[in-house]
C-alpha atoms as a PDB file:
ATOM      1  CA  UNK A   1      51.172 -12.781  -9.719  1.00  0.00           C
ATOM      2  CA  UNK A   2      49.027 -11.593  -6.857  1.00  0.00           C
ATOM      3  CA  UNK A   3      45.145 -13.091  -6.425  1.00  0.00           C
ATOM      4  CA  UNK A   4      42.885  -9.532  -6.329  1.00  0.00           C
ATOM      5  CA  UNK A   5      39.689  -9.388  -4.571  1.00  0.00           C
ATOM      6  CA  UNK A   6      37.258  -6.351  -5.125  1.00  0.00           C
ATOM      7  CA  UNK A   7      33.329  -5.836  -5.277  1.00  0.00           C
ATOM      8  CA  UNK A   8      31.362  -3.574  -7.680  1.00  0.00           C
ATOM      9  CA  UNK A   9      28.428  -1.561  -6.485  1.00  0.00           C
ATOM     10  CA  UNK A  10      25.028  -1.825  -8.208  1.00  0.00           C
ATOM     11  CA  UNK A  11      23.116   1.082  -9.748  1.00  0.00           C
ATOM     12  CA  UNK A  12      20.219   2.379 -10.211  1.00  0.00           C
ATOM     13  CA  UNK A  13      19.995   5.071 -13.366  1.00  0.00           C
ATOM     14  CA  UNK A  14      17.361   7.728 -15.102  1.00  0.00           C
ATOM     15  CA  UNK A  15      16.072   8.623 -11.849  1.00  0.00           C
ATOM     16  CA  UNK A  16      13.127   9.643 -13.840  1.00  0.00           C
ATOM     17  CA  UNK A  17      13.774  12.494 -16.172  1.00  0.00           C
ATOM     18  CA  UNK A  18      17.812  11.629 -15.630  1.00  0.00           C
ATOM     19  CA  UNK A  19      17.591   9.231 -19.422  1.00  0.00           C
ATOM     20  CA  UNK A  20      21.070   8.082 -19.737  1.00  0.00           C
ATOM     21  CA  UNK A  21      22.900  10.727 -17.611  1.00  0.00           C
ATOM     22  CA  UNK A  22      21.694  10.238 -14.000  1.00  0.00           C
ATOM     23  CA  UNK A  23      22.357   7.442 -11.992  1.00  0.00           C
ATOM     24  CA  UNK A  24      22.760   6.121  -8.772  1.00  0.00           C
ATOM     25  CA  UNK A  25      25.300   3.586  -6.205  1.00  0.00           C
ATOM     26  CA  UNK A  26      23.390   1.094  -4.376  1.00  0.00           C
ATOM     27  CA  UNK A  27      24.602  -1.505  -1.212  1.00  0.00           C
ATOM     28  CA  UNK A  28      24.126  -4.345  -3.583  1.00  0.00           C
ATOM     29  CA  UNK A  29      27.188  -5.506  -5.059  1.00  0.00           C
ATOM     30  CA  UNK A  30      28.852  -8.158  -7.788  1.00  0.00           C
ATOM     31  CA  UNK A  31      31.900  -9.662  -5.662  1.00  0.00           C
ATOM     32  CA  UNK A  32      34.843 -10.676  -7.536  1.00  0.00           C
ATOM     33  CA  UNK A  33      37.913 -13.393  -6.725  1.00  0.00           C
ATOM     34  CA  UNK A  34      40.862 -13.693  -9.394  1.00  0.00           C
ATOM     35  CA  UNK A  35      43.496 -16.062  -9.615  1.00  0.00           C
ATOM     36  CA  UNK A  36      46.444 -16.229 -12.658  1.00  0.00           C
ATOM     37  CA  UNK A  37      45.109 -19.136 -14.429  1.00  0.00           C
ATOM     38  CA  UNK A  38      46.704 -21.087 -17.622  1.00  0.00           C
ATOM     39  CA  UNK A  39      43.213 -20.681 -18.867  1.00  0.00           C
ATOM     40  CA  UNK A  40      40.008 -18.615 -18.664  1.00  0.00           C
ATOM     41  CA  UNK A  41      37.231 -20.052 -16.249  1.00  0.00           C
ATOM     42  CA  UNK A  42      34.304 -18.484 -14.709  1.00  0.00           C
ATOM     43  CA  UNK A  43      33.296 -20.163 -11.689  1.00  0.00           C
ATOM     44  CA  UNK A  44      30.114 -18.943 -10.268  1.00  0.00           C
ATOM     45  CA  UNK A  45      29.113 -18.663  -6.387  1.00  0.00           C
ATOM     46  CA  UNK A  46      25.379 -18.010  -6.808  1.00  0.00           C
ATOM     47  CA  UNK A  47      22.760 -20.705  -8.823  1.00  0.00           C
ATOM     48  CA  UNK A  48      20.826 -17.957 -10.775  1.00  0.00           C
ATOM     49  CA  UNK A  49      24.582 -16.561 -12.458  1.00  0.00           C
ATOM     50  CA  UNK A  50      24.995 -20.592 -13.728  1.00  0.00           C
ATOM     51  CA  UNK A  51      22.779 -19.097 -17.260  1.00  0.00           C
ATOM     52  CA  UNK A  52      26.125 -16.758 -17.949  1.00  0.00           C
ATOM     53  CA  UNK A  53      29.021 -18.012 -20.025  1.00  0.00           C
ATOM     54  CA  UNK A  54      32.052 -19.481 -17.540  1.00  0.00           C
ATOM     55  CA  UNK A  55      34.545 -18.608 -20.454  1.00  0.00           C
ATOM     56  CA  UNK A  56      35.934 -16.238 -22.333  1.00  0.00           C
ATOM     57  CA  UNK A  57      32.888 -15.033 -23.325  1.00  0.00           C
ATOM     58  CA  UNK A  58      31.810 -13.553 -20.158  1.00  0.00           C
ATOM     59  CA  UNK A  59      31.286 -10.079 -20.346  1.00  0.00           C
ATOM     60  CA  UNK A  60      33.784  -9.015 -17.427  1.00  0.00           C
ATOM     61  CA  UNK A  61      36.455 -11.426 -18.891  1.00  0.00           C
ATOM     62  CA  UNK A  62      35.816 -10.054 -22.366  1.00  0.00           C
ATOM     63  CA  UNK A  63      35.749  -6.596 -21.448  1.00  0.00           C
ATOM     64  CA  UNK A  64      38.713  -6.950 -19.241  1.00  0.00           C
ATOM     65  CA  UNK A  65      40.895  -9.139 -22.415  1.00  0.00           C
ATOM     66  CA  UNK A  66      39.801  -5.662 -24.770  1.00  0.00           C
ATOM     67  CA  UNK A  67      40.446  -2.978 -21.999  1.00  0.00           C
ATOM     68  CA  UNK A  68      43.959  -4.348 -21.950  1.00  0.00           C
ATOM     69  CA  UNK A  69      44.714  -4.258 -25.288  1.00  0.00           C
ATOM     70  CA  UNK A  70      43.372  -0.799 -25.720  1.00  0.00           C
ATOM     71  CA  UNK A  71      46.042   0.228 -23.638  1.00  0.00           C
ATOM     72  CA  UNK A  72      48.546  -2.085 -25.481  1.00  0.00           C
ATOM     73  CA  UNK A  73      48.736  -5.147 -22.886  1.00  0.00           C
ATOM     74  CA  UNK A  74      47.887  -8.313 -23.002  1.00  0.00           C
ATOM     75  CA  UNK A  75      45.475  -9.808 -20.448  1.00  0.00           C
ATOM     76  CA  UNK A  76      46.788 -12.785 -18.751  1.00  0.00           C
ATOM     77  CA  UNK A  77      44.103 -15.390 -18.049  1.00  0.00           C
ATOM     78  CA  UNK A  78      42.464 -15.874 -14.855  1.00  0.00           C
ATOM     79  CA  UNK A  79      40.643 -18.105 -12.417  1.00  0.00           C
ATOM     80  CA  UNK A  80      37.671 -16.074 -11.503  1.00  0.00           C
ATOM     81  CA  UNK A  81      35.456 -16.977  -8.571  1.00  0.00           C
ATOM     82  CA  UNK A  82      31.960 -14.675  -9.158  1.00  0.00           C
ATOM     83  CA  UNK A  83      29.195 -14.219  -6.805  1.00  0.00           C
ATOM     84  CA  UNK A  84      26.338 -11.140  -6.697  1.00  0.00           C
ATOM     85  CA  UNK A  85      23.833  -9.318  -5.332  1.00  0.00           C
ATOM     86  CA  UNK A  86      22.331  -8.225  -8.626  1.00  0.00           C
ATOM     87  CA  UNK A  87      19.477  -9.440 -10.097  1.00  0.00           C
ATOM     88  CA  UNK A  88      20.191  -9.771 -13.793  1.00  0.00           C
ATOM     89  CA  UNK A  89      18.321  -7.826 -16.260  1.00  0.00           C
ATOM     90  CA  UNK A  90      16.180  -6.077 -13.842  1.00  0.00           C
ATOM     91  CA  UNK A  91      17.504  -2.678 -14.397  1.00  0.00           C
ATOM     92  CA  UNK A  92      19.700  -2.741 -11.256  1.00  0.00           C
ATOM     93  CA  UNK A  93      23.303  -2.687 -13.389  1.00  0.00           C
ATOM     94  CA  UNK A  94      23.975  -6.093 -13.725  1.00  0.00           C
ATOM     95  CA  UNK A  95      25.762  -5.272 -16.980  1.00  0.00           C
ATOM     96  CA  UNK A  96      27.706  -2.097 -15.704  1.00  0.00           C
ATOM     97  CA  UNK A  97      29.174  -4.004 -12.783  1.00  0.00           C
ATOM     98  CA  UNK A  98      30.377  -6.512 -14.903  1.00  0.00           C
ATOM     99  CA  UNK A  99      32.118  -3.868 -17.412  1.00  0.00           C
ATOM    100  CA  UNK A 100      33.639  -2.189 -14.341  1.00  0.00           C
ATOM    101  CA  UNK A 101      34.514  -5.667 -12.870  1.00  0.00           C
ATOM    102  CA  UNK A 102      36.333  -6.138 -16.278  1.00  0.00           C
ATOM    103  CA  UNK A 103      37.691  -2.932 -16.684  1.00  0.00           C
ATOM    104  CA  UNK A 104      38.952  -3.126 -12.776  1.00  0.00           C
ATOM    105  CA  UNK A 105      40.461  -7.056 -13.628  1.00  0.00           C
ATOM    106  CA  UNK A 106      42.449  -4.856 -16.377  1.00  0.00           C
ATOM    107  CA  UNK A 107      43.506  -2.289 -14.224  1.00  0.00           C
ATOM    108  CA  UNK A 108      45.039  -4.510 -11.682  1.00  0.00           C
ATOM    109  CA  UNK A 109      46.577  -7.553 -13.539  1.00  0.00           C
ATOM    110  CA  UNK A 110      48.033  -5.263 -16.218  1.00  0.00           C
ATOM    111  CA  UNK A 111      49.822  -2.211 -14.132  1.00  0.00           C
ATOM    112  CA  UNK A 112      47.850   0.181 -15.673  1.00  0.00           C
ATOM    113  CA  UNK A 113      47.129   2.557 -12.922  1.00  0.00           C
ATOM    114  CA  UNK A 114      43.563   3.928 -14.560  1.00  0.00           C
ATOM    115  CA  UNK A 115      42.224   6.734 -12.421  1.00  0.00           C
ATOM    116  CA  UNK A 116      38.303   6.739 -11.611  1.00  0.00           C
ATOM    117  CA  UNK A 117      37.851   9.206 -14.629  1.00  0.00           C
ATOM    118  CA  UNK A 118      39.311   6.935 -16.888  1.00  0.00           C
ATOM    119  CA  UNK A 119      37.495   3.905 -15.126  1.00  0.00           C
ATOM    120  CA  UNK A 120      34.465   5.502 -16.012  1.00  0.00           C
ATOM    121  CA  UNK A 121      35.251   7.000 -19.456  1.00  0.00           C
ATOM    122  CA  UNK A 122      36.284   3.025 -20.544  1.00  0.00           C
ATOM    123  CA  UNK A 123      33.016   2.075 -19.437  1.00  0.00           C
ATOM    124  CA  UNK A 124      31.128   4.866 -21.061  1.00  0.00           C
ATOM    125  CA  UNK A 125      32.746   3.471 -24.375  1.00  0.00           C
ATOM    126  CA  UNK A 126      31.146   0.140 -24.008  1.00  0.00           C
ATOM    127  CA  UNK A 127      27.999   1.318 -22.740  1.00  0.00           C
ATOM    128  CA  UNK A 128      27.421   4.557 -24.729  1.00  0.00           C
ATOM    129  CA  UNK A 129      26.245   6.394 -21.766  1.00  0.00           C
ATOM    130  CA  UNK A 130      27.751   6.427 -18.398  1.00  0.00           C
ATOM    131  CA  UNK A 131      24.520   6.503 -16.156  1.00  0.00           C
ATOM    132  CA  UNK A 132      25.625   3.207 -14.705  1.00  0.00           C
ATOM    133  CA  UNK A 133      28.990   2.500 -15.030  1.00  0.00           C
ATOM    134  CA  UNK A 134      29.921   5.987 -13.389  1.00  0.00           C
ATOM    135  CA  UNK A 135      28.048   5.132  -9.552  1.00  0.00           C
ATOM    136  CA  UNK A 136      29.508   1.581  -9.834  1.00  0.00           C
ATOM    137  CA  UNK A 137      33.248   3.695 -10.191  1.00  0.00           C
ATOM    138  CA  UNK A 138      32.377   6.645  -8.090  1.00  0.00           C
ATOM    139  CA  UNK A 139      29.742   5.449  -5.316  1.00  0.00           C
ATOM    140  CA  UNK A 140      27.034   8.319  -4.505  1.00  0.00           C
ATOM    141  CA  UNK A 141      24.690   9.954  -6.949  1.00  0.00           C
ATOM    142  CA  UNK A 142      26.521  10.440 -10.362  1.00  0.00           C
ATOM    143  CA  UNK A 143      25.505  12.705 -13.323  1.00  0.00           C
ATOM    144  CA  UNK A 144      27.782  12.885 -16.338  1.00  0.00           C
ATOM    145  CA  UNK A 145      27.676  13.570 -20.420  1.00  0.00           C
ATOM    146  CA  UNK A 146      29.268  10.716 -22.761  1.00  0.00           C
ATOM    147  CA  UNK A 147      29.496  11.195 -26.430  1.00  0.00           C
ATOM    148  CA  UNK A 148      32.035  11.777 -29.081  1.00  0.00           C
ATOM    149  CA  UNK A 149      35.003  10.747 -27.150  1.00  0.00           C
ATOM    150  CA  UNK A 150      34.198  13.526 -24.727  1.00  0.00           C
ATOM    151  CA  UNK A 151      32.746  12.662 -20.801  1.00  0.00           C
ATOM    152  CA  UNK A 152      31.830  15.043 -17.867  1.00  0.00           C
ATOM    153  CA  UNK A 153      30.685  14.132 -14.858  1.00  0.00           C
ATOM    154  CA  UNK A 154      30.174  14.806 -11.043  1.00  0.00           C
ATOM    155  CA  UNK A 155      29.176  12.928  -7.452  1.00  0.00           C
ATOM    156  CA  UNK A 156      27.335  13.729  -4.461  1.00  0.00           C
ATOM    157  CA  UNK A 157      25.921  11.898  -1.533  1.00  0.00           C
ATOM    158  CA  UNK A 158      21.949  12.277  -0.865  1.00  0.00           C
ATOM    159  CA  UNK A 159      22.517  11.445   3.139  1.00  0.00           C
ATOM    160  CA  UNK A 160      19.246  11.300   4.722  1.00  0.00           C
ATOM    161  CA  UNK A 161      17.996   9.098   1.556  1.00  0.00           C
ATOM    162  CA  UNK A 162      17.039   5.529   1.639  1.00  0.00           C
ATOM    163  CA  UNK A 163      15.307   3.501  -1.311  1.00  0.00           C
ATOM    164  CA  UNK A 164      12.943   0.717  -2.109  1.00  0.00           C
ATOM    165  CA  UNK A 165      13.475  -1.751  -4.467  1.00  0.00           C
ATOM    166  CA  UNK A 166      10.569  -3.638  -6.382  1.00  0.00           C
ATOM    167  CA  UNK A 167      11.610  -6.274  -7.907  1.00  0.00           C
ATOM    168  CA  UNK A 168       9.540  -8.172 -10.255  1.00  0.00           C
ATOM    169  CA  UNK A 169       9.316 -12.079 -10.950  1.00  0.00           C
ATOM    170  CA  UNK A 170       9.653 -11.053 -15.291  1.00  0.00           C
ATOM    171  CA  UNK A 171      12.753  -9.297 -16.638  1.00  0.00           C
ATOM    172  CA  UNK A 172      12.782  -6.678 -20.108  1.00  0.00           C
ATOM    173  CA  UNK A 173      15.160  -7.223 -22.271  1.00  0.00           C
ATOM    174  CA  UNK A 174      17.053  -3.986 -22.303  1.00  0.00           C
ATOM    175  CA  UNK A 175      16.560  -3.770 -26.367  1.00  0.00           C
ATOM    176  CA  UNK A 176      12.987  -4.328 -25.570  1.00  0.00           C
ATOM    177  CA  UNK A 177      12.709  -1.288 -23.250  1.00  0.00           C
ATOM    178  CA  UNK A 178      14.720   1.365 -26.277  1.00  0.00           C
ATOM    179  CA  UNK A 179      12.083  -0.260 -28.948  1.00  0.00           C
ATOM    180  CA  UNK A 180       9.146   1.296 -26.787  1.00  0.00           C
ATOM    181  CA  UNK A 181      10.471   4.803 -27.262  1.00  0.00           C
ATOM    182  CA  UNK A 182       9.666   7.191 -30.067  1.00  0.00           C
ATOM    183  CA  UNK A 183      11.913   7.815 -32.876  1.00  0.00           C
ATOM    184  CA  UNK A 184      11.305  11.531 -32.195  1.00  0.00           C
ATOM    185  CA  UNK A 185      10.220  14.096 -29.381  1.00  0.00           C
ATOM    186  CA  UNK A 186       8.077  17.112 -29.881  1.00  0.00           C
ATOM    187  CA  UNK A 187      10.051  20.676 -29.636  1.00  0.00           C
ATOM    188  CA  UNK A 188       7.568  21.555 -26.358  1.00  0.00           C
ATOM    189  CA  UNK A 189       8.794  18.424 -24.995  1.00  0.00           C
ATOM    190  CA  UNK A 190      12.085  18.439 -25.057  1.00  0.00           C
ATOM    191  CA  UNK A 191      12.151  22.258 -23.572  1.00  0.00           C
ATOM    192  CA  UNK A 192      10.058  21.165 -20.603  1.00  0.00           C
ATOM    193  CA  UNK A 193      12.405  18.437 -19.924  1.00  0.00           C
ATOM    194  CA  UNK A 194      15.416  20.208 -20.179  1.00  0.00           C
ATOM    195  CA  UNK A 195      13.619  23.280 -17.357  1.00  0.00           C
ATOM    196  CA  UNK A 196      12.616  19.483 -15.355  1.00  0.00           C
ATOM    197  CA  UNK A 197      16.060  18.674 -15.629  1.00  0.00           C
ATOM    198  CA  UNK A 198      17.559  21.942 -14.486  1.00  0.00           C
ATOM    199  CA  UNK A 199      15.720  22.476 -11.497  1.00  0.00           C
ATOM    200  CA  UNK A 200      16.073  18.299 -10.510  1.00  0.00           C
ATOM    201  CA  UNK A 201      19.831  18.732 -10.206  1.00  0.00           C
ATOM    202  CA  UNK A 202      19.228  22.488  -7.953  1.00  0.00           C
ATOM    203  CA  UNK A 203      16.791  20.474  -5.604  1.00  0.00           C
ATOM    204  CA  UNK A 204      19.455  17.690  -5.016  1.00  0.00           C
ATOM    205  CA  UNK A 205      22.114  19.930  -4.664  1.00  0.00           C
ATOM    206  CA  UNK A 206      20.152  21.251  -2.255  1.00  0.00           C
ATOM    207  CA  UNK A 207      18.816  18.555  -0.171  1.00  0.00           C
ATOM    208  CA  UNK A 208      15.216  19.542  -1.100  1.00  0.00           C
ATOM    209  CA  UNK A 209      14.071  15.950  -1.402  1.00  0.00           C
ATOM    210  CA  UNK A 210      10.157  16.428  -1.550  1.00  0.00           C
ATOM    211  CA  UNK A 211      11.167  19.097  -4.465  1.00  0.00           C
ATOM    212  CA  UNK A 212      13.483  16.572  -6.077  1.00  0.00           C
ATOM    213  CA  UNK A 213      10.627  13.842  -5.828  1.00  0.00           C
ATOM    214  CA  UNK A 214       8.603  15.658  -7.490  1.00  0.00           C
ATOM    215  CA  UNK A 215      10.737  16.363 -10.453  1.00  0.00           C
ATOM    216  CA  UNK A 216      11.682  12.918 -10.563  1.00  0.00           C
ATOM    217  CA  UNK A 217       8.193  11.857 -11.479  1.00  0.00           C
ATOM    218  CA  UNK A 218       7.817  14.219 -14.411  1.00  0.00           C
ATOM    219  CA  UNK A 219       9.646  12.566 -17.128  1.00  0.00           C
ATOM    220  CA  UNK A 220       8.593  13.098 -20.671  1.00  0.00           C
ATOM    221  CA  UNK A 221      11.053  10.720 -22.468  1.00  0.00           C
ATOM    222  CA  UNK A 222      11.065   7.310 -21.278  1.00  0.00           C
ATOM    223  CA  UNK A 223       8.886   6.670 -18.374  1.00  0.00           C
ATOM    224  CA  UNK A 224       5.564   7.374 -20.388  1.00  0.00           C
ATOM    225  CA  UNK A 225       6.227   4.629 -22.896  1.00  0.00           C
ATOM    226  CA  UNK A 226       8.177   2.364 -20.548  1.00  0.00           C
ATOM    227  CA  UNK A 227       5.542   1.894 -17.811  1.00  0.00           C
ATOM    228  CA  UNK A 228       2.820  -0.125 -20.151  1.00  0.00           C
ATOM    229  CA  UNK A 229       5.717  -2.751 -19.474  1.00  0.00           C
ATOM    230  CA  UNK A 230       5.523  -3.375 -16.055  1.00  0.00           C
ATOM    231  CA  UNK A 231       2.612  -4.347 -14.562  1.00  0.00           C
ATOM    232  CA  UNK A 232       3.345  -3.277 -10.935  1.00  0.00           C
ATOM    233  CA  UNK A 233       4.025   0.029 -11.781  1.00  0.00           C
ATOM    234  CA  UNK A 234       0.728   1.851 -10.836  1.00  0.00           C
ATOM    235  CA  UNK A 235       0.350  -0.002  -7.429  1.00  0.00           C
ATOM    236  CA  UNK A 236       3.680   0.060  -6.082  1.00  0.00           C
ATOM    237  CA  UNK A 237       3.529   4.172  -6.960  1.00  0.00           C
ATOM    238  CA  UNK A 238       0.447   4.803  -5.834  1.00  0.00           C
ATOM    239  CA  UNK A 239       0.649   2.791  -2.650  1.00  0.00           C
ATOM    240  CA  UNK A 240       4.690   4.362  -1.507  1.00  0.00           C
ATOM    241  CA  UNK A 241       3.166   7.881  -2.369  1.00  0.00           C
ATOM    242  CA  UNK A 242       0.060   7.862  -0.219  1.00  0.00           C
ATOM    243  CA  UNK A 243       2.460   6.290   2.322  1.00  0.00           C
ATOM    244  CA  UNK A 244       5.024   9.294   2.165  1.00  0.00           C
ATOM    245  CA  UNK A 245       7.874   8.441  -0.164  1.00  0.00           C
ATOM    246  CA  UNK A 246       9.515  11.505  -2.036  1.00  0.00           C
ATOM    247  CA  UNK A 247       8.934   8.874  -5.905  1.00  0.00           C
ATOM    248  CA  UNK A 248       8.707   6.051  -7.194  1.00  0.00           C
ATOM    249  CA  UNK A 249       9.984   5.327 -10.728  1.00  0.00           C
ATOM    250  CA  UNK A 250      11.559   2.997 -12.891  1.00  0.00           C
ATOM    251  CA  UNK A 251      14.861   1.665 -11.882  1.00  0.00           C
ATOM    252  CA  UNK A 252      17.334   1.661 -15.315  1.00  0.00           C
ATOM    253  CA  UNK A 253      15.016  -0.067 -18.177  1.00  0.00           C
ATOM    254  CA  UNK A 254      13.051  -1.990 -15.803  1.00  0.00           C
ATOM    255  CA  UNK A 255      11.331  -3.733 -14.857  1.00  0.00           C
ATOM    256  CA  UNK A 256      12.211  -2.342 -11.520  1.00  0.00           C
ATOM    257  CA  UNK A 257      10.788   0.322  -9.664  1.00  0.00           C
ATOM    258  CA  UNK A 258      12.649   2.722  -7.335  1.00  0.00           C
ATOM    259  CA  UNK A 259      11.632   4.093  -4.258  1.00  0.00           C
ATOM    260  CA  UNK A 260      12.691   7.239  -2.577  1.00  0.00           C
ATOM    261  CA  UNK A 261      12.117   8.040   0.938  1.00  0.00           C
ATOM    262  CA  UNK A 262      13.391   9.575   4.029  1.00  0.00           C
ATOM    263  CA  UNK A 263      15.411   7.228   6.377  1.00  0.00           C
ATOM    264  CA  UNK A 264      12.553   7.507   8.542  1.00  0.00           C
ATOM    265  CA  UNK A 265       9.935   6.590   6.890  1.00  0.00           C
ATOM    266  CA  UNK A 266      11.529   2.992   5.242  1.00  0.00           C
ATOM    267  CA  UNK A 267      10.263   0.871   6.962  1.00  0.00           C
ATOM    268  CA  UNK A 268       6.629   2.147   7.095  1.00  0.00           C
ATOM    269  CA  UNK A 269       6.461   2.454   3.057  1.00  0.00           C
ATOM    270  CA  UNK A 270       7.871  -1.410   2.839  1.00  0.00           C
ATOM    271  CA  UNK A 271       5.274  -3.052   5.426  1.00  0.00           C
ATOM    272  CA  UNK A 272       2.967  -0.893   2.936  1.00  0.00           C
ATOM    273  CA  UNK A 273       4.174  -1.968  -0.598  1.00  0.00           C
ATOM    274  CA  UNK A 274       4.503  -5.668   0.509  1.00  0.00           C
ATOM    275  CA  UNK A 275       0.442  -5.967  -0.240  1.00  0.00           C
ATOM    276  CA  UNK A 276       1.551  -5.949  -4.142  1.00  0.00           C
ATOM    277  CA  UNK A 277       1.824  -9.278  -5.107  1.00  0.00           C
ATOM    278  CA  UNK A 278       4.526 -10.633  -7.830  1.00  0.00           C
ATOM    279  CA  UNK A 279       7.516  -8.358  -6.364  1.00  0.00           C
ATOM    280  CA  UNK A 280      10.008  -8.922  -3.825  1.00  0.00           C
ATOM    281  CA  UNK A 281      10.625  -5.342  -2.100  1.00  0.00           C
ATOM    282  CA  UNK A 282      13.442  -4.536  -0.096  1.00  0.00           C
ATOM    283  CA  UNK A 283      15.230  -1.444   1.515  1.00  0.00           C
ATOM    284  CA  UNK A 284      18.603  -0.435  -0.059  1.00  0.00           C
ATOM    285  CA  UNK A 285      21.437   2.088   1.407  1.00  0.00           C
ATOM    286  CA  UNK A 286      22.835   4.173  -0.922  1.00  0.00           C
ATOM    287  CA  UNK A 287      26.344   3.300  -1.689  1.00  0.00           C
ATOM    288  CA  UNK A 288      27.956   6.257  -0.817  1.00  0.00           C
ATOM    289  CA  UNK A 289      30.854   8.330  -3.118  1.00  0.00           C
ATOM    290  CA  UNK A 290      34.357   7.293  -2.754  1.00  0.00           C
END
């Protein structure tokens, strides 16, 4: 049996009013090295990836043993050599690209020949919502629709787009970041988001990225209630803005803040944001689509 070597892309998802459907591919990537094994074991490349499970509790070894038997195989175990780019828990996809890692690990030791639809469909099932998993299949800016066994989606590349990362020192638990949100949405609120929503996707379809900024900072659903949880997130807006980025919002569930900005303009807005103390910052290509 054949040793397989792939990487998974990172993500960054909402884009601001994009909750759960809009995400995007990022040059940061979880790198993956698999050997047939007579037992399951993890071994990790990078220190900080030592506070994960090395067994067959991992999530990409447990999500690839299930994908297999959903499609009536069995999963033969692996040596598994591990290193990333992703910082975990910081709303950069650290889970995602382990489900795709998994889901890929499937694909490939098991014959099963899964197209990038059904990549991405598997992944919606474990996730709920494919916001991440999809750029980590696809590449490029993804929006899809997962529920009830049912999943749309497209791609696009934003050329001309770079981003900024802050990173802070603290993670939020995921579970932390849904508690913050309201059981319930008023009626005016949920019609101005869906008109925000609308005319988000028509700027990015049409490359009208100081439109599409603009939208991206108007979210009504998660952003209001989310931002009391990250310190950073006043400073590192205010300062990219005044220095010419498109938005800055948060990256997934935090606590990581997203930057947009033209290519041009990069490296100005990071000697800028790098006066905000307790963040690393750093410029990120977009991974583009397939």
């Amino acid at each position: 049996m054949a040793t397989h070597q792939f990487k998974v892309p990172a993500s960054s998802a909402n884009l601001g009013p994009g909750f759960d459907s809009i995400g995007i591919a990022l040059e940061k990537f979880l790198y993956i090295e698999a050997h047939p094994s007579d037992a399951w074991h993890v071994v990790f490349k990078d220190e900080y990836l030592k506070v994960l499970p090395d067994d067959e509790s991992n999530l990409v070894v447990r999500t690839a043993i299930d994908t297999a038997a959903k499609y009536d195989k069995e999963m033969p175990p692996l040596k598994i050599y591990m290193g990333s780019e992703i910082p975990l828990t910081h709303g950069m996809g650290s889970s995602a690209s382990a489900i795709i890692a998994g889901i890929e690990l499937a694909d490939r030791f098991c014959d099963l020949n899964l197209s990038d639809f059904e990549k991405v469909f598997r992944g919606s099932e474990i996730e709920e919502h494919p916001d991440n998993v999809g750029p980590s299949v696809t590449g490029g800016l993804f929006v899809g629709y997962y529920k009830d066994d049912e999943l749309f989606y497209n791609t696009l590349d934003l050329e001309g787009l770079e981003v900024i990362m802050s990173v802070p020192e603290y993670e939020i638990d995921t579970k932390e970041a849904r508690n913050v949100l309201p059981e319930s949405y008023k009626k005016q609120d949920a019609v101005d988001q869906n008109a925000i929503n609308n005319a988000l996707l028509m700027a990015m379809l049409s490359k009208d990225f100081k439109s599409m900024g603009q939208l991206m900072m108007k979210d009504l659903l998660h952003e209001p209630y989310r931002r009391q949880l990250i310190k950073e997130y006043e400073a590192v807006k205010g300062i990219a803005l005044e220095n010419g980025a498109y938005a800055t919002v948060i990256s997934g569930a935090g606590p990581s803040l997203l930057t947009v900005c033209g290519e041009r303009d990069t490296e100005r807005i990071l000697e800028s944001l790098h006066s905000v103390p307790g963040c690393i910052h750093e410029s990120i290509r977009l991974h583009r689509q397939k």
